[in-house]
Protein backbone atom coordinates (compact mmCIF):
# COMPACT_ATOMS: atom_id res chain seq x y z
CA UNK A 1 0.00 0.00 0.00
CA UNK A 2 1.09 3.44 -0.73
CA UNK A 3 0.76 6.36 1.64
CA UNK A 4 0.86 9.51 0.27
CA UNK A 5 0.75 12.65 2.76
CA UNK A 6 1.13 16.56 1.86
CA UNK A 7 3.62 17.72 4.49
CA UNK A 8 5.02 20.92 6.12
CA UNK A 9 8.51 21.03 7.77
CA UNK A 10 7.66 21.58 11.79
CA UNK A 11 8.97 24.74 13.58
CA UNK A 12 11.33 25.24 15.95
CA UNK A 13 8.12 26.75 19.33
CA UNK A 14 11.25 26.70 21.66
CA UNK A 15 10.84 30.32 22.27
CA UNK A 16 7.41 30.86 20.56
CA UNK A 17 4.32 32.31 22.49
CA UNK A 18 1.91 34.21 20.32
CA UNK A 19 -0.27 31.28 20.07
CA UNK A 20 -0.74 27.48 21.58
CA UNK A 21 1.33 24.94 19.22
CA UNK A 22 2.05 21.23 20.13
CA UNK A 23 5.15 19.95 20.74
CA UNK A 24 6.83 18.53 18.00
CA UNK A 25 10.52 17.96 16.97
CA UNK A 26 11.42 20.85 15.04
CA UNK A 27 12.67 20.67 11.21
CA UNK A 28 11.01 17.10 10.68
CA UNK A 29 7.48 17.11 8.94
CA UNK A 30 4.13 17.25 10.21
CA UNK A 31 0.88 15.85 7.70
CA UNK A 32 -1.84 18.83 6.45
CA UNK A 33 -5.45 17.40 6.42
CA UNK A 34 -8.92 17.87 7.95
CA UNK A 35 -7.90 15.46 11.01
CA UNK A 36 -5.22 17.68 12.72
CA UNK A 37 -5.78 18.99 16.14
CA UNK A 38 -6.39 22.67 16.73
CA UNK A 39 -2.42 23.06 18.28
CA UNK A 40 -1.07 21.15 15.33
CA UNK A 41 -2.72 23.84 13.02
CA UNK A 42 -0.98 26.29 15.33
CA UNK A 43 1.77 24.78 14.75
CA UNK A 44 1.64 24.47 11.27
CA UNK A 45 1.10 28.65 10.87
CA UNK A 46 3.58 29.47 13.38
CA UNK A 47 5.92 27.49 10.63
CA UNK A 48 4.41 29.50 7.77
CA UNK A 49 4.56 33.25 9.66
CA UNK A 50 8.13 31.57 10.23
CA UNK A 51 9.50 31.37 6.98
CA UNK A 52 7.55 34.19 5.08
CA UNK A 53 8.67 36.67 7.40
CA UNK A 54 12.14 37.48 6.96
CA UNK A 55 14.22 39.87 9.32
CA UNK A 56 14.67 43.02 7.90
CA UNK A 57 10.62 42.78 6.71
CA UNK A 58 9.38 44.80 10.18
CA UNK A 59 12.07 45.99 12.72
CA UNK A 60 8.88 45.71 15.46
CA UNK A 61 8.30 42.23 16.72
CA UNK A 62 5.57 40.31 16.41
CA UNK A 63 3.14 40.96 19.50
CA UNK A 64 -0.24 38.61 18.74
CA UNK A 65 -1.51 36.67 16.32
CA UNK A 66 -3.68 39.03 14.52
CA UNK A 67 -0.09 40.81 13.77
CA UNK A 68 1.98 37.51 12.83
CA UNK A 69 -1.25 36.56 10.48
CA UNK A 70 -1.14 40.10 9.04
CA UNK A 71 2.66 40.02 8.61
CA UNK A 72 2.16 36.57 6.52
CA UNK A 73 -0.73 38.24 4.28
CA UNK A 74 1.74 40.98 3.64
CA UNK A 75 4.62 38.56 1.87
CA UNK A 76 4.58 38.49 -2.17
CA UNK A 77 3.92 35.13 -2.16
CA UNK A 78 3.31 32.66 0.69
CA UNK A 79 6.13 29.67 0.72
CA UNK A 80 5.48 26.35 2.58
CA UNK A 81 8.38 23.95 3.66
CA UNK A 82 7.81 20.58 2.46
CA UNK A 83 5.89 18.44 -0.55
CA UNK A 84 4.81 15.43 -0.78
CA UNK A 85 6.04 12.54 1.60
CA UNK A 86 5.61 8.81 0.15
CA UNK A 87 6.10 5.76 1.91
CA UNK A 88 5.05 2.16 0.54
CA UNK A 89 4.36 -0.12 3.25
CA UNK A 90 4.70 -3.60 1.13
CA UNK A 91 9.02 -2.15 1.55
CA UNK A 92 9.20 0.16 4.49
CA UNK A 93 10.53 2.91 1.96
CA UNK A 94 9.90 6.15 2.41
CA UNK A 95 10.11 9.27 0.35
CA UNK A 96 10.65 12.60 1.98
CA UNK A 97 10.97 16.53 0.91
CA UNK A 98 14.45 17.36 0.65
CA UNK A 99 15.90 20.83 1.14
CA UNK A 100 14.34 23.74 -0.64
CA UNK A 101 11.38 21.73 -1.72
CA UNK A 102 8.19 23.85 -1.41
CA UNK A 103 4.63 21.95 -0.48
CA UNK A 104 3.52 25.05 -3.03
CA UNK A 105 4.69 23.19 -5.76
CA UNK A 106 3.12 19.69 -5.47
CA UNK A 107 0.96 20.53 -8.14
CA UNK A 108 4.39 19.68 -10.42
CA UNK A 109 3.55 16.22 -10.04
CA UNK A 110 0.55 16.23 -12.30
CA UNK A 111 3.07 16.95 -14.72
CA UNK A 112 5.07 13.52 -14.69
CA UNK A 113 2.29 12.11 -16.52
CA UNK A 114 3.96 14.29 -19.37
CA UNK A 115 7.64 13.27 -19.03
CA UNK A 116 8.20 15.84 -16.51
CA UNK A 117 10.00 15.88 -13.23
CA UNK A 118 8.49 17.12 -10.11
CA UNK A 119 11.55 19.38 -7.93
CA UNK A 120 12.34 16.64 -4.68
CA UNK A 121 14.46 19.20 -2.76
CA UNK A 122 18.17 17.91 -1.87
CA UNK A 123 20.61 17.41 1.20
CA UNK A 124 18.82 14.90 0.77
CA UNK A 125 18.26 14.42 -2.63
CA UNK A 126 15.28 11.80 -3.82
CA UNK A 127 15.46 10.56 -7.25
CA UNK A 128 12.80 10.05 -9.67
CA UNK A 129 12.90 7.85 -13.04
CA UNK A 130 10.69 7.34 -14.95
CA UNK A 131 10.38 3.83 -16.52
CA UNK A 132 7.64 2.90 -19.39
CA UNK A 133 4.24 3.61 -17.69
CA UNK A 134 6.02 3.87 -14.16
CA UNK A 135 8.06 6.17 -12.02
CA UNK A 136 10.34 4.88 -9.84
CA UNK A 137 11.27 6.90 -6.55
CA UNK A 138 14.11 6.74 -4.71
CA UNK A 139 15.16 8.23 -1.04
CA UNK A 140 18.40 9.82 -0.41
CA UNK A 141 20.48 8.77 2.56
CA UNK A 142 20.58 11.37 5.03
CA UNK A 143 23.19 10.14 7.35
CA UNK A 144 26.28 7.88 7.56
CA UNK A 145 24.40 4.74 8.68
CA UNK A 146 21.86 4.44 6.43
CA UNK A 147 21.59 2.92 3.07
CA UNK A 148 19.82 3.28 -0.16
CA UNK A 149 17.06 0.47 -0.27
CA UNK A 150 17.33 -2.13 -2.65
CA UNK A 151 13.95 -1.36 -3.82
CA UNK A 152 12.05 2.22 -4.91
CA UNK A 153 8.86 3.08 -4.62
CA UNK A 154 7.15 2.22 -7.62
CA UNK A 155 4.24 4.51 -8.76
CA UNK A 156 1.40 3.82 -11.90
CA UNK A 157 1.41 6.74 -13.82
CA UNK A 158 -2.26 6.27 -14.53
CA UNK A 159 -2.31 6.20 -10.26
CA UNK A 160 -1.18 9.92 -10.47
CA UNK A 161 -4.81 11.44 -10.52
CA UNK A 162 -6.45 9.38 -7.84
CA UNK A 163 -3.42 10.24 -5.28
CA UNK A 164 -3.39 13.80 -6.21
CA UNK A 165 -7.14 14.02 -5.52
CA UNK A 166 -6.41 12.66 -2.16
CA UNK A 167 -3.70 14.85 -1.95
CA UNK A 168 -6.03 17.64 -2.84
CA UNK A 169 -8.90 16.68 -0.36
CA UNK A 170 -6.50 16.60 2.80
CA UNK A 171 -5.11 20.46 1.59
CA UNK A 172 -8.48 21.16 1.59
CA UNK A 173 -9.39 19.68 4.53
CA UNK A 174 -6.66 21.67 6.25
CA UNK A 175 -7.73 24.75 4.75
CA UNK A 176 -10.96 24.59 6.26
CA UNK A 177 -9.11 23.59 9.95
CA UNK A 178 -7.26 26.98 9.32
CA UNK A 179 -10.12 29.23 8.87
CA UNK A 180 -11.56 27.82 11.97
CA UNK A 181 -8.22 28.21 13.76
CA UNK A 182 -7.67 32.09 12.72
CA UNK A 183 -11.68 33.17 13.34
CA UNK A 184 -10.44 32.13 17.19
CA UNK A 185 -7.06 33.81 17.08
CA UNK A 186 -7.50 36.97 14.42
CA UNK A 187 -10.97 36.68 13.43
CA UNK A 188 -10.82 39.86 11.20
CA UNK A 189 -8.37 38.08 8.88
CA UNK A 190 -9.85 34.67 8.84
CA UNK A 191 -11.30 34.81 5.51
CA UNK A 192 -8.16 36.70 4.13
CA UNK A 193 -6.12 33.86 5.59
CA UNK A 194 -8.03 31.06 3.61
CA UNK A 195 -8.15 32.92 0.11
CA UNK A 196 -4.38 33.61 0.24
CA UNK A 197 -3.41 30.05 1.51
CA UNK A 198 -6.09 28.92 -1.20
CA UNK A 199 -4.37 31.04 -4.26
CA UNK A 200 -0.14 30.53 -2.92
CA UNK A 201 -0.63 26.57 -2.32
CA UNK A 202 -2.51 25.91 -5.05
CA UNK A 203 -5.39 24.06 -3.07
CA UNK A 204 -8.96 24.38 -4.29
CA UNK A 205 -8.69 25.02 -8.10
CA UNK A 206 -9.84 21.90 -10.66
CA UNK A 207 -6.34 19.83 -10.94
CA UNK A 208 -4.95 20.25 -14.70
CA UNK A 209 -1.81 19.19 -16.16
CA UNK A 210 0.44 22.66 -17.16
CA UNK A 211 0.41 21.20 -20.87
CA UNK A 212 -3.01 19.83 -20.89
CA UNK A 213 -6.73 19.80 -19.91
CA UNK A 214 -8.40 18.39 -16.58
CA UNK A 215 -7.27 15.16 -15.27
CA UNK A 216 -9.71 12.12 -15.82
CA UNK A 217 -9.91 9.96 -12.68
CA UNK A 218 -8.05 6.66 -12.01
CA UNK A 219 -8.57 4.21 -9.64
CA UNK A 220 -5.58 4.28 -7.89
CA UNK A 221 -4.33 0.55 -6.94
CA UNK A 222 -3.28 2.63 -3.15
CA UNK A 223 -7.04 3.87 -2.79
């Protein structure tokens, strides 16, 4: 069976306050969907207000969370650490985001259909062939005692538009967790909040290849 979850990199809430987060390792990945608990959607903005807000944008710091959220609306566009994290259970491989991989840019993967290769971040560094009607994924190492499996994860291409649907459903389903979250915290920039996290991550609109029309859907043998 193959797992597929949209993930965001976790924050480092060691000195963090504006808003109740859970406590999670920092700089490992946390899954987006409709399931997650109200202080793992904390969480998961107090990574986003992280990142988007670089020093130099506002010499004042950030005093509440109707600021931070503000702040975050006020970046060009809104960048989220992570993509997609795969892991087949049938091999106990697993698939993860490397470095500079954006979870605003899973939307590349409805492109491999076309020949195209979806950006898998590096340090570490997953690979991706692509092998008659098949891709073939393979993790990185990311430290001195591990080793590359002897086996990738191996993906249908015509599998592509039932996992990206899921895919699409849990972003969605997170979305709506957010807009709950921010009417409690800033409730004058709830609404803002979901339209902008709607348009930067690419969530709600009909999925479509970049070269062609709407995707026709699969039965996906991981459904």
């Amino acid at each position: 069976m193959l797992i597929v979850n949209a993930v965001l990199e976790t924050p480092d809430t060691a000195d963090f306050s504006l808003w109740p987060v859970a406590e999670l390792p920092p700089y490992q990945f946390m899954a987006l969907s409709g399931t997650m608990s109200p202080l793992h959607v904390g969480s998961a903005l107090a990574r986003l207000v992280d990142c988007n807000t670089l020093p130099g944008d506002d010499d004042r710091p950030l005093v509440d969370a109707h600021e931070a959220i503000g702040r975050l609306l006020e970046t060009d566009k809104v960048i989220a650490p992570g993509g997609l994290r795969l892991y087949d259970t049938r091999t106990n491989v697993t698939v993860r985001p490397g470095c500079c991989c954006g979870l605003e840019d899973w939307r590349e993967w409805l492109d491999v259909a076309d020949g195209e290769n979806p950006w898998l971040g590096h340090d570490p560094s997953p690979r991706l062939e692509q092998v008659d009607e098949a891709v073939h994924l393979w993790p990185d190492t990311v430290g001195p005692q591990e080793t590359t499996p002897e086996q990738p994860i191996v993906i249908v291409v015509g599998d592509l538009p039932g996992i990206l649907q899921t895919v699409q459903e849990d972003l969605r389903g997170f979305l709506s967790l957010t807009e709950e979250w921010a009417t409690r915290h800033a409730p004058t920039l709830a609404e803002d909040l979901a339209a902008r996290l709607d348009e930067d991550m690419a969530i709600s609109a009909p999925l479509r290849r970049t070269s062609g029309g709407p995707l026709r859907r699969h039965r996906s043998s991981t459904e």
